[in-house]
Protein backbone atom coordinates (compact mmCIF):
# COMPACT_ATOMS: atom_id res chain seq x y z
CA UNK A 1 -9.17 7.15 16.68
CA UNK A 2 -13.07 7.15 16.76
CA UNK A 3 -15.03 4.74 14.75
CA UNK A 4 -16.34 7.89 12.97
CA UNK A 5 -12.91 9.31 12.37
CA UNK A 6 -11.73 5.90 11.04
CA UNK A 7 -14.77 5.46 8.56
CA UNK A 8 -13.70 9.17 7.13
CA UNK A 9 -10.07 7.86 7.06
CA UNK A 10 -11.16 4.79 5.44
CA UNK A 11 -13.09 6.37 2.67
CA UNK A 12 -10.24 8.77 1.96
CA UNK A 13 -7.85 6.05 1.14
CA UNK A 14 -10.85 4.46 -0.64
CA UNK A 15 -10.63 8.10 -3.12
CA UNK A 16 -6.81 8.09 -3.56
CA UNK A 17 -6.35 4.54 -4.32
CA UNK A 18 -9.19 4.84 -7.26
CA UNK A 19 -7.32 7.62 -8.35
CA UNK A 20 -3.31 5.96 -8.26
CA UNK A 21 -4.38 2.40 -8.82
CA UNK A 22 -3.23 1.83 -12.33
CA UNK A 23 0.05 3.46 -11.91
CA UNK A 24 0.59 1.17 -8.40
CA UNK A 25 -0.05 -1.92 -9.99
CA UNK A 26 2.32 -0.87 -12.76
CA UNK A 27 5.33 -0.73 -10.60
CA UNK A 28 7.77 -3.62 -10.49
CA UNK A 29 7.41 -6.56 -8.50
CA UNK A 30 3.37 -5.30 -7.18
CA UNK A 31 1.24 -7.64 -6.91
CA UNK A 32 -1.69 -6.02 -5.63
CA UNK A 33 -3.29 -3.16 -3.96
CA UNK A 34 -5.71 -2.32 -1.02
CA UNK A 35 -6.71 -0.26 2.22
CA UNK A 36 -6.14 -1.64 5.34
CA UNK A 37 -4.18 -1.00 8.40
CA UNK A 38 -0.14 -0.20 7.94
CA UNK A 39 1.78 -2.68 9.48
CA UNK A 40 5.28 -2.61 11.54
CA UNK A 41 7.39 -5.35 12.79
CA UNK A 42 4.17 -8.32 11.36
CA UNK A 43 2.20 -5.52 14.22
CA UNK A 44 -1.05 -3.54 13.07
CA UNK A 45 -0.21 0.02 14.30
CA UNK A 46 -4.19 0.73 13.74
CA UNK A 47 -3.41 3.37 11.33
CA UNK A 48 -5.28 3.41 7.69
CA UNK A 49 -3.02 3.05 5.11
CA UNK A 50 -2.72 1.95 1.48
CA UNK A 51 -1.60 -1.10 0.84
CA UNK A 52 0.66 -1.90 -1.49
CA UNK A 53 1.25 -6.11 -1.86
CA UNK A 54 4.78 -7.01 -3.57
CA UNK A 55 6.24 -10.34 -4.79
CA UNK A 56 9.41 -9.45 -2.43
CA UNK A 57 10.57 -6.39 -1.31
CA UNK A 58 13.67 -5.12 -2.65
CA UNK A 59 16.31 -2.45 -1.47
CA UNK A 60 15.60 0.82 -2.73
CA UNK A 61 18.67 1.21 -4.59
CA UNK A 62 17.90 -2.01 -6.71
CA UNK A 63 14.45 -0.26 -8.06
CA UNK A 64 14.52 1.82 -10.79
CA UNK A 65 12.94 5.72 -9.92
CA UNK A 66 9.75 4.92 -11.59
CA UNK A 67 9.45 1.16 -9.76
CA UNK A 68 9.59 3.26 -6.19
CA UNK A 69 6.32 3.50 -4.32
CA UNK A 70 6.31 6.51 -2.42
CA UNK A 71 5.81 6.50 1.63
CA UNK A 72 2.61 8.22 0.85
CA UNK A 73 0.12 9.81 -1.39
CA UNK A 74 -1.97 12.77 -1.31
CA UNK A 75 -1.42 12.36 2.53
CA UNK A 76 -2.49 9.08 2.84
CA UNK A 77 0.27 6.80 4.31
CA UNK A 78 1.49 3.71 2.09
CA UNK A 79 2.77 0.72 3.52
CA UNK A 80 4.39 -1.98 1.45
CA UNK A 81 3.83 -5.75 2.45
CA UNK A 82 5.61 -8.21 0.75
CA UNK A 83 3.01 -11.11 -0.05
CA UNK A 84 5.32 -13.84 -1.83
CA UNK A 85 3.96 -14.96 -5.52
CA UNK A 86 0.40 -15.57 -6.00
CA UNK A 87 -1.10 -18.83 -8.30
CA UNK A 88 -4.14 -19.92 -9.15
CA UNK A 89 -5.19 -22.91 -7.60
């Protein structure tokens, strides 16, 4: 992807997480939410993603509907990285 292509990728995330941050960081076990690069296998595939930072990921049948975060929104992926708990130090 071009740096230019990127930027407008970037910014586009930017709009839809404004938009669907309240009801991300209402879902169970969240912990936080961003836009950066999606992630598989610990491995930065370069594309732009949301992110969305859990406690612990859990299986999909343990959630409850409204606890699911959806594989992406508005057409911007959504990858889920589990983070551990977070303390202030």
């Amino acid at each position: 992807m071009s740096d230019e292509g990127r930027q407008r990728a970037i910014e586009r995330a930017r709009q839809v997480l404004q938009a669907h941050r309240d009801e991300l960081l209402g879902k169970a076990n969240v912990v936080g939410v961003g836009v950066g690069l999606r992630q598989r296998g610990g491995e930065d595939t370069g594309e732009v993603a949301l992110v969305v930072m859990v406690s612990r990921k859990v299986p999909r049948a343990q959630l409850a509907e409204g606890d699911l975060v959806p594989q992406e929104i508005e057409g911007v992926p959504v990858d889920v990285q589990q983070m551990g708990e977070f303390e202030a130090h």
